[in-house]
Protein backbone atom coordinates (compact mmCIF):
# COMPACT_ATOMS: atom_id res chain seq x y z
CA UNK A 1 92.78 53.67 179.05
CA UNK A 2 94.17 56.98 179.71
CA UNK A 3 95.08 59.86 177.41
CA UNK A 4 99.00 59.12 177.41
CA UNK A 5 97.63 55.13 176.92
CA UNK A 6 95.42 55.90 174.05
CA UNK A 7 97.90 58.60 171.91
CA UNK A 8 100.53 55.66 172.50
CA UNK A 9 98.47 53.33 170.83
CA UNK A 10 97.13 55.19 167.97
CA UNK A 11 100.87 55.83 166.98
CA UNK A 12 101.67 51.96 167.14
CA UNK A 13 98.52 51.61 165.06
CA UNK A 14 99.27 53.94 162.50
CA UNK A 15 103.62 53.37 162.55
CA UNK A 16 103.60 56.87 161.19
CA UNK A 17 104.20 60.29 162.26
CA UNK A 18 104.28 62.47 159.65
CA UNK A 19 106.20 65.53 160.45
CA UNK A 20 105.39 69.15 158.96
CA UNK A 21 108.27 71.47 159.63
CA UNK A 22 109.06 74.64 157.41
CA UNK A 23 106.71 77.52 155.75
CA UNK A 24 103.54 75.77 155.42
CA UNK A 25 100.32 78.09 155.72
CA UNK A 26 97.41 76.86 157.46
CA UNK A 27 95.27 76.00 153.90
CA UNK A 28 98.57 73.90 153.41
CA UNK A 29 99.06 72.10 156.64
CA UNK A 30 95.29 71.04 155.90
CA UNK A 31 95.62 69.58 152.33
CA UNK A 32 98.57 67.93 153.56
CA UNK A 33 96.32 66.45 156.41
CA UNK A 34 93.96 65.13 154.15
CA UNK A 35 96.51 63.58 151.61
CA UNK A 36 98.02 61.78 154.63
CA UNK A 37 94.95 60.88 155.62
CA UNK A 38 93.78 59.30 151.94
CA UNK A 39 97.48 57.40 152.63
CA UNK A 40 96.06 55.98 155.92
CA UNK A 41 98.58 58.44 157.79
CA UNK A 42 96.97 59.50 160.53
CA UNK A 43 99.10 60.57 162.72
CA UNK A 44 100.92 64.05 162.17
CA UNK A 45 103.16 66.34 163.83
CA UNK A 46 103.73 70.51 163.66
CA UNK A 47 107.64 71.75 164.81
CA UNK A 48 106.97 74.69 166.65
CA UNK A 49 110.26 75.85 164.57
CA UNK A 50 107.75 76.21 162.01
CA UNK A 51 106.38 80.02 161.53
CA UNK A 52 102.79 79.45 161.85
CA UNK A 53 103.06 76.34 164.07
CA UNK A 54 100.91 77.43 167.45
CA UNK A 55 98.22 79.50 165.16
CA UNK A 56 97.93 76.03 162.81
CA UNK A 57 97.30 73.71 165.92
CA UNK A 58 93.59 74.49 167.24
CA UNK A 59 92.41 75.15 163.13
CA UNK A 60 93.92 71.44 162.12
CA UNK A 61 92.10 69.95 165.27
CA UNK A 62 89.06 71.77 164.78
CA UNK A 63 89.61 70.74 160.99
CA UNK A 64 90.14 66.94 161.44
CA UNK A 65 88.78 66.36 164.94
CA UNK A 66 89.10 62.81 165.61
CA UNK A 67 90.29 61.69 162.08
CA UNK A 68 94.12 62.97 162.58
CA UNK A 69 96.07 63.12 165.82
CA UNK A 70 97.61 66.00 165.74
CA UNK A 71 101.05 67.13 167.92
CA UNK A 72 103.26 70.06 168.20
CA UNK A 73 107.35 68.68 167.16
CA UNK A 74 110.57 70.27 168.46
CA UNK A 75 109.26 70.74 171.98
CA UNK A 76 112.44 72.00 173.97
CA UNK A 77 111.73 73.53 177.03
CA UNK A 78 108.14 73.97 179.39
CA UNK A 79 107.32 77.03 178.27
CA UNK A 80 107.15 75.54 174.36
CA UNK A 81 105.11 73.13 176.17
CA UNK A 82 102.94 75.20 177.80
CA UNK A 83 101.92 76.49 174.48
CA UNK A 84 101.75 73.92 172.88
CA UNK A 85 99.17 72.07 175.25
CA UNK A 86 97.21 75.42 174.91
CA UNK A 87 96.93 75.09 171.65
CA UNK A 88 95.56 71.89 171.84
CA UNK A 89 97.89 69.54 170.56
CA UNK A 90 97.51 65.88 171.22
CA UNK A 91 100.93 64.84 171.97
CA UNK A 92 104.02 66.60 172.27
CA UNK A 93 107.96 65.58 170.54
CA UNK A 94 110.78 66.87 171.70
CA UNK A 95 114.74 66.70 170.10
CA UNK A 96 116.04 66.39 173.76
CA UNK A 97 115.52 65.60 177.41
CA UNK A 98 114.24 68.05 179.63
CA UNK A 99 112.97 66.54 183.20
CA UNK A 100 111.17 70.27 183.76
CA UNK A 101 109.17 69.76 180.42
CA UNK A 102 108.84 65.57 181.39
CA UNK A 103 106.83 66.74 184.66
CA UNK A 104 104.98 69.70 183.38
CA UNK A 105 103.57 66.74 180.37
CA UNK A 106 102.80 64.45 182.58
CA UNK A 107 100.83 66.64 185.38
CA UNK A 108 98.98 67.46 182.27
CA UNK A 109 98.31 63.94 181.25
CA UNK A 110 99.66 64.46 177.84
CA UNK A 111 101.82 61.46 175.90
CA UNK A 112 105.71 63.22 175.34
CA UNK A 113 108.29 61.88 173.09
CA UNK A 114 111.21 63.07 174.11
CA UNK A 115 114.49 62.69 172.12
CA UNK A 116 117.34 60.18 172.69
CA UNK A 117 120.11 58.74 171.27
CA UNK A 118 122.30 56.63 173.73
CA UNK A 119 121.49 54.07 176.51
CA UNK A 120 122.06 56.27 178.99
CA UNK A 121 119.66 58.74 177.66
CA UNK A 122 116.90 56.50 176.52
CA UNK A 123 117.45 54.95 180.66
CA UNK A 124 116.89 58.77 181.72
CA UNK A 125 113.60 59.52 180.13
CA UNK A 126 112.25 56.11 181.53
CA UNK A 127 113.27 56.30 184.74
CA UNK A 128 111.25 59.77 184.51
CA UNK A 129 107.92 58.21 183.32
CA UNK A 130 108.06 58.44 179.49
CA UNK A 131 107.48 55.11 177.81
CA UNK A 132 107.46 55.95 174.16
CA UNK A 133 110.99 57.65 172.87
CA UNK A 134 111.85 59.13 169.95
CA UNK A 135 115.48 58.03 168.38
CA UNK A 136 117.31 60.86 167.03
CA UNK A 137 118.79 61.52 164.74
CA UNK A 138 118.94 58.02 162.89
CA UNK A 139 120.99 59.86 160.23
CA UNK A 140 124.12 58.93 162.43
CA UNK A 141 124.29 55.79 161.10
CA UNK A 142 125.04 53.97 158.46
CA UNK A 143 122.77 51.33 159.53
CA UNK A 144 120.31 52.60 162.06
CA UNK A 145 117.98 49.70 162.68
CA UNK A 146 120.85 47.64 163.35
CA UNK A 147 121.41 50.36 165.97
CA UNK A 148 117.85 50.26 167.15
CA UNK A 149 118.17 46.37 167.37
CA UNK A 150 121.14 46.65 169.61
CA UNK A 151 119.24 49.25 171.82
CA UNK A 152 116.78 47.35 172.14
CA UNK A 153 118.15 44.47 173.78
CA UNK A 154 118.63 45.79 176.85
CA UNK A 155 115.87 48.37 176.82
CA UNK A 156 113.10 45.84 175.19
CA UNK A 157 110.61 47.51 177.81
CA UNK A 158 110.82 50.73 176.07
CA UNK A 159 108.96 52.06 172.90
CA UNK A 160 111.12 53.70 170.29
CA UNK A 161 110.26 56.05 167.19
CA UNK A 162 113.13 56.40 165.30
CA UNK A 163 113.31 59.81 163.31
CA UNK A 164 115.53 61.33 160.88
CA UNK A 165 116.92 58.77 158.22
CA UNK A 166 114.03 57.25 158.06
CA UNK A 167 112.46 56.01 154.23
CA UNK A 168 110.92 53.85 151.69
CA UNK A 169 114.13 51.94 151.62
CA UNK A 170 114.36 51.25 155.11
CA UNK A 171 110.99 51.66 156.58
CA UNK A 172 110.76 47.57 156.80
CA UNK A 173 114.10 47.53 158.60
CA UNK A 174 113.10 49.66 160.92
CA UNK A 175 109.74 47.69 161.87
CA UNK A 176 111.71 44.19 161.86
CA UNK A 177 114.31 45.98 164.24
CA UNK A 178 111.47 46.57 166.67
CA UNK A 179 110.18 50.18 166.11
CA UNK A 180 107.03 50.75 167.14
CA UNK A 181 106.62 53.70 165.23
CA UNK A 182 108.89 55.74 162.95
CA UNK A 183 109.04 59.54 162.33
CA UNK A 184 109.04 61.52 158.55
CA UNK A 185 110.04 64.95 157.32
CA UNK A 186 110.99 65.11 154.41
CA UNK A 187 111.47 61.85 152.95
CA UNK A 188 107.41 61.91 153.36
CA UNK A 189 106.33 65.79 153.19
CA UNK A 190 108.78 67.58 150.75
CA UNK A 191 107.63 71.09 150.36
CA UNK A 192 104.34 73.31 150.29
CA UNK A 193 104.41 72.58 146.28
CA UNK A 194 104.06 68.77 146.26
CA UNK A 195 100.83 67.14 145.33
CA UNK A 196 98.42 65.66 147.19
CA UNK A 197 98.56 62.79 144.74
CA UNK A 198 102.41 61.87 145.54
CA UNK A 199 101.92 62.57 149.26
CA UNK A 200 99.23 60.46 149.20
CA UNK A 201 100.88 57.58 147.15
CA UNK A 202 104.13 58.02 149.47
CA UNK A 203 102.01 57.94 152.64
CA UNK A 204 100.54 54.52 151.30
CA UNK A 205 104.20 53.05 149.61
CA UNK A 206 105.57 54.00 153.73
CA UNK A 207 102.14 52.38 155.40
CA UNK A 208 102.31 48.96 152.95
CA UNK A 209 106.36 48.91 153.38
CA UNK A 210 105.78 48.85 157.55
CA UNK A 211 102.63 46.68 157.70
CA UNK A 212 104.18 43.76 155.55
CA UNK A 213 106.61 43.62 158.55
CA UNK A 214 103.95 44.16 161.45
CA UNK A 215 101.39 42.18 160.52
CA UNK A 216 103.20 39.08 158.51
């Protein structure tokens, strides 16, 4: 198994990517690790639209080491990728399709989940070697996994992470609609002053919610 094999399959095992985007310090990005982590979320991802995003990547991976996977989110162009591989993040999320940033990844033998939203787009990022896509923004719809399940049908070969939209309330809808993953912001992470307690408890409300589904 491969690097891009093995990141692939530690997101299908955990179904979670929690996302960390905003003002977070370094002490904070870490206590949210570990509340995430007492949630059996393993699995989290830092938007380089976040202030301290590149200086917070090598301290959380020298932090958690193999406990967390750790990525850099909102990954729009190569030289954003550059820096984020130097860094050292794990796997790398993007909001669009770039084929320049899809080759650079992929010489580097990193997994990349870059963003789609139509057929066309999701056929794109395939046909250019990425597996695993991330479906965005899921807010769109009134019913996104209905959306997913219609995507699916013809794509049933590809892996998608929907992202944005996603909750408690429709986490299971999501999993039965074939997601092999989904992505939280806010609806998991909302701001530098929440506790590790309710992170925690949310992480493992989100993780019971999507295993019911995956593993009845």
């Amino acid at each position: 198994m491969n690097s891009i094999e093995a990141a692939s399959a530690k997101i299908k095992q955990t179904g979670i990517i929690a996302i960390l985007r905003g003002d977070f310090s370094i002490q904070d990005m870490i206590r949210i690790g570990e509340a995430l982590m007492a949630g059996t979320v393993r699995v989290m991802e830092v938007t380089l639209n976040s202030p301290s995003a590149l200086t917070a990547l090598p301290q959380l991976r020298r932090h958690f080491g193999d406990e967390m996977m750790v990525g850099a989110g909102t990954v729009r162009d190569v030289d954003q990728a550059r820096a984020a591989c130097e860094a050292g993040a794990q796997f790398l999320v993007s909001p669009n399709f770039d084929a320049e940033t899809v080759s650079f990844v992929r010489t580097n033998d990193l997994l990349h989940l870059p963003g789609v939203f139509t057929a066309t787009e999701a056929q794109t990022a395939f046909a250019a070697g990425c597996r695993m896509l991330k479906l965005f923004p899921m807010e769109a719809f009134t019913n996104g996994p209905a959306y997913l399940k219609a995507l699916r049908a013809p794509l049933n070969d590809i892996d998608f992470v929907p992202t944005g939209g996603v909750s408690l309330k429709n986490i299971a809808d999501y999993a039965r609609a074939g997601a092999v993953a989904v992505g939280l912001g806010s609806k998991l992470v909302l701001s530098r002053e929440q506790s590790s307690k309710d992170l925690t408890a949310r992480a493992q409300a989100l993780r019971q919610a999507w295993e019911q589904v995956k593993h009845a």
